[in-house]
Protein backbone atom coordinates (compact mmCIF):
# COMPACT_ATOMS: atom_id res chain seq x y z
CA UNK A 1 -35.32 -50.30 -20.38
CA UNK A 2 -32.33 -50.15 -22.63
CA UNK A 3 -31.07 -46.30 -23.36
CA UNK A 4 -29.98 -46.81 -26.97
CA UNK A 5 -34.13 -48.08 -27.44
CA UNK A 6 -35.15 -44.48 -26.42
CA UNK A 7 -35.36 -42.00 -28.98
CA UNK A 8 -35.67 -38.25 -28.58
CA UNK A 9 -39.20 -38.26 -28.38
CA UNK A 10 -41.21 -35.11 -26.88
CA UNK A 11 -44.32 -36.42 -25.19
CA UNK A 12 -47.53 -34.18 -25.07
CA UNK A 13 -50.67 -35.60 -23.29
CA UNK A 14 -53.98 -35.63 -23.95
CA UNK A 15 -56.74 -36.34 -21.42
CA UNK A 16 -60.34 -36.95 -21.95
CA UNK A 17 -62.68 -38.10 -19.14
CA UNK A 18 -65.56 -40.04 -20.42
CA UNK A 19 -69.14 -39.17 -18.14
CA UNK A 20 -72.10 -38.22 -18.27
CA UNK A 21 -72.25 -35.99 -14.41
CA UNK A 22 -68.76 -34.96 -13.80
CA UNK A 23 -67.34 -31.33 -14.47
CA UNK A 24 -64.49 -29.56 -14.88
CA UNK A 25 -64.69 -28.79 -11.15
CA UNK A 26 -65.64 -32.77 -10.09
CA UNK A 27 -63.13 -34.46 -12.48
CA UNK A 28 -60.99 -35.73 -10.08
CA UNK A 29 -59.63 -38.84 -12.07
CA UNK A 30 -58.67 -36.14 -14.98
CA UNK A 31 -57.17 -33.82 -12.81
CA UNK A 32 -54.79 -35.93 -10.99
CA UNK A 33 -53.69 -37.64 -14.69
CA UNK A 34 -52.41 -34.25 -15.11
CA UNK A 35 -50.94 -33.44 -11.81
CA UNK A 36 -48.86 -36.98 -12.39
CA UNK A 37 -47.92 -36.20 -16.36
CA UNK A 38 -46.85 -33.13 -15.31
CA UNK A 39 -44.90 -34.08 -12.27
CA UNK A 40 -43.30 -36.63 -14.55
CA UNK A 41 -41.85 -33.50 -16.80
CA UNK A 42 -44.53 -33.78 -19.71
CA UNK A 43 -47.07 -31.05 -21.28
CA UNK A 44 -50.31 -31.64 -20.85
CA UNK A 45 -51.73 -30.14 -24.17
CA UNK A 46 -55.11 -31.13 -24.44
CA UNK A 47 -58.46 -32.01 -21.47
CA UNK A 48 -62.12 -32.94 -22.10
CA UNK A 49 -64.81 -34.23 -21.15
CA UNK A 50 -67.03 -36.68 -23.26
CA UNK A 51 -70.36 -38.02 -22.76
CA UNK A 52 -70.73 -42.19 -22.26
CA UNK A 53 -71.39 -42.23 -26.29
CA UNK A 54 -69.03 -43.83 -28.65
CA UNK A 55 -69.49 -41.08 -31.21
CA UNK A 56 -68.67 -38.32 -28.48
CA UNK A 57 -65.71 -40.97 -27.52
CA UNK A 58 -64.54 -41.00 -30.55
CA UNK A 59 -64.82 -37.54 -32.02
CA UNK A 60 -62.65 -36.68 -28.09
CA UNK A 61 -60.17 -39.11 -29.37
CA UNK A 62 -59.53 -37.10 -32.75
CA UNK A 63 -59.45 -33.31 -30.97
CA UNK A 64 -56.76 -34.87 -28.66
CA UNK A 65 -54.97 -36.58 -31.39
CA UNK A 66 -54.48 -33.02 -32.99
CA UNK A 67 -52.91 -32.02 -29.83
CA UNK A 68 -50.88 -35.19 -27.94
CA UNK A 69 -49.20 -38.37 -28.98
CA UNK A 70 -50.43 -39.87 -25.39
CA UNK A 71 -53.60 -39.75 -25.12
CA UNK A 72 -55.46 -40.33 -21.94
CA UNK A 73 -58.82 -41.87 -21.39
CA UNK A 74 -60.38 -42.20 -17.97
CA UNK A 75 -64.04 -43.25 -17.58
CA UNK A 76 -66.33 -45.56 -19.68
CA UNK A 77 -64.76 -48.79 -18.93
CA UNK A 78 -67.01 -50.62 -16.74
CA UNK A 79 -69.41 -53.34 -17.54
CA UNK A 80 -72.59 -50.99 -17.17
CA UNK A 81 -75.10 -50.89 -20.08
CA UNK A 82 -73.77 -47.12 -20.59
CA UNK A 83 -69.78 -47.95 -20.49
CA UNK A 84 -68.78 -47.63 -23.87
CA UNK A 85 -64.91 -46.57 -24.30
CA UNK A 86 -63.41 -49.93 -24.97
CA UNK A 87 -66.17 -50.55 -27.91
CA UNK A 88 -65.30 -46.91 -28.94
CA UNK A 89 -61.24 -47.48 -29.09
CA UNK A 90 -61.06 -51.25 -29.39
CA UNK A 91 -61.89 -50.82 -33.54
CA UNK A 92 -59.53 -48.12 -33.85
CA UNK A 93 -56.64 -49.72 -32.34
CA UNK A 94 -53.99 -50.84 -34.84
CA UNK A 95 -51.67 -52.74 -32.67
CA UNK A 96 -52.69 -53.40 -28.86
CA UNK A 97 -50.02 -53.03 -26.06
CA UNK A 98 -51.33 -56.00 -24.67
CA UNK A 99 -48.55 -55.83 -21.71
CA UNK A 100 -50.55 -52.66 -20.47
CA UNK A 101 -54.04 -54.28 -19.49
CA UNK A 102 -52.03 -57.20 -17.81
CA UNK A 103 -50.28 -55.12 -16.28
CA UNK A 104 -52.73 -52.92 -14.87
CA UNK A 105 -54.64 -55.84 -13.78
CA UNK A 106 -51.70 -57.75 -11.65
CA UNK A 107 -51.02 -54.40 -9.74
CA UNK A 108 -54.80 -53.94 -9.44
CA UNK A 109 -55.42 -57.26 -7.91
CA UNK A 110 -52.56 -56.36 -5.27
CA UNK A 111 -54.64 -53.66 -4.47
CA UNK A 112 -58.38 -54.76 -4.75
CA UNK A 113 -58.20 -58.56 -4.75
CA UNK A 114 -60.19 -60.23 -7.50
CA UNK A 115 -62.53 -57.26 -8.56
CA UNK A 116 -59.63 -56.61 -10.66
CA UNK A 117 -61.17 -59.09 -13.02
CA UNK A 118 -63.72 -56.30 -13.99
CA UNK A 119 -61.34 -54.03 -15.78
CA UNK A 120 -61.06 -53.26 -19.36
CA UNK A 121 -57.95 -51.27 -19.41
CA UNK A 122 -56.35 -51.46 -22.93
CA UNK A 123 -53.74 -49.56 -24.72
CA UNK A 124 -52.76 -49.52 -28.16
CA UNK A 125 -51.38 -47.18 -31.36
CA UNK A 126 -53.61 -44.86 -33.14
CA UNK A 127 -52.38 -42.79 -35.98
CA UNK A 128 -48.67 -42.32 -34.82
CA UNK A 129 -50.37 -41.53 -30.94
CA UNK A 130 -50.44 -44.11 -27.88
CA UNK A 131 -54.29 -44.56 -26.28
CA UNK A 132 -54.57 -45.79 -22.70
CA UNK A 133 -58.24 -46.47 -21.80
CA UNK A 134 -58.25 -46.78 -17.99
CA UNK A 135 -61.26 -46.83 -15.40
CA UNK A 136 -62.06 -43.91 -13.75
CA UNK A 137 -62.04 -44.20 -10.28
CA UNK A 138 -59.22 -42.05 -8.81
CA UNK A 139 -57.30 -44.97 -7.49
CA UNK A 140 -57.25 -46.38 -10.75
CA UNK A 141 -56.05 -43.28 -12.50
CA UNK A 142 -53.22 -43.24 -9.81
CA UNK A 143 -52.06 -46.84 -10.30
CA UNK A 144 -52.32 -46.49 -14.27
CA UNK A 145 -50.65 -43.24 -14.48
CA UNK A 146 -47.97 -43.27 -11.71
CA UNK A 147 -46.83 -46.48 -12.04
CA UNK A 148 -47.28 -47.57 -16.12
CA UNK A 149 -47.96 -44.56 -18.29
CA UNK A 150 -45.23 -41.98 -17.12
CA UNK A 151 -42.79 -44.47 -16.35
CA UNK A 152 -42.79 -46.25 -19.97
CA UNK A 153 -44.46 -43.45 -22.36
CA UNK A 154 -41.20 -42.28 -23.66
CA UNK A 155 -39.74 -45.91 -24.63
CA UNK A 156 -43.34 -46.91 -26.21
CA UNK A 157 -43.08 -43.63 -27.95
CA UNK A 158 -39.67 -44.70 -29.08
CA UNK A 159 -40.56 -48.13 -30.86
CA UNK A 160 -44.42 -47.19 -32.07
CA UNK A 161 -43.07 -44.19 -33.78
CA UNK A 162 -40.42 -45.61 -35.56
């Protein structure tokens, strides 16, 4: 990454989990975002968690966007009959970071071997804020956040909010 594309750009995260049975107290996958974003020097400004609904998805998406310009969705992004997130997001996205679900899927395979195939991860622009829809699984969350999202939120910060 080239220094003169970074911009002084103060990142504050947003997490929502997306399920139906986890807590506050189970929510490993959201948890450890936030250990990571916060290890990585960022605010974490903003957690909930959202039933497997698209409105519930989606009204989570707007309380975060009040409070981060990274926002943070774990959960919901399977091919079960009750995953949901992608077809919640997806419509709302105005320009995909297409580099993010490849991505996310190469270092996956490295790790799981062609199960990778299954994931819908997908990031994109929403109303001057960066989603990341990533599974939930806390290996996933790891990979995603440790080695994509903190590492490259300030530069895609820098060109989306030109």
């Amino acid at each position: 990454m080239k220094q003169e594309h970074l911009q002084p750009v103060i990142v504050t995260v947003g997490i929502i989990t997306v399920s139906s049975s986890r807590t506050s107290e189970t929510d490993t996958s959201g948890l450890t975002i936030s250990e990571i974003m916060k290890k990585s020097g960022f605010s974490v400004t903003h957690y909930r968690i959202v039933p497997d609904r698209i409105d519930a998805i989606r009204a989570g998406l707007e309380q975060a966007k009040a409070h981060a310009n990274c926002i943070i969705i774990n959960g919901g992004t399977g091919l079960t009959h009750d995953d949901c997130t992608i077809e919640a997001v997806a419509p709302l996205i105005e320009k995909t970071i297409d580099g993010f679900g490849e991505l996310f899927r190469m270092l996956s395979f490295q790790e799981i071997g062609t199960s990778a195939l299954l994931s819908r991860a997908v990031a994109g622009t929403y109303r001057q804020c960066i989603v990341f829809c990533i599974p939930g699984s806390t290996p996933a969350v790891i990979l995603a956040t440790e080695k994509l999202i903190a590492p490259e939120i300030v530069h895609i910060l820098s060109h989306a909010t030109k």
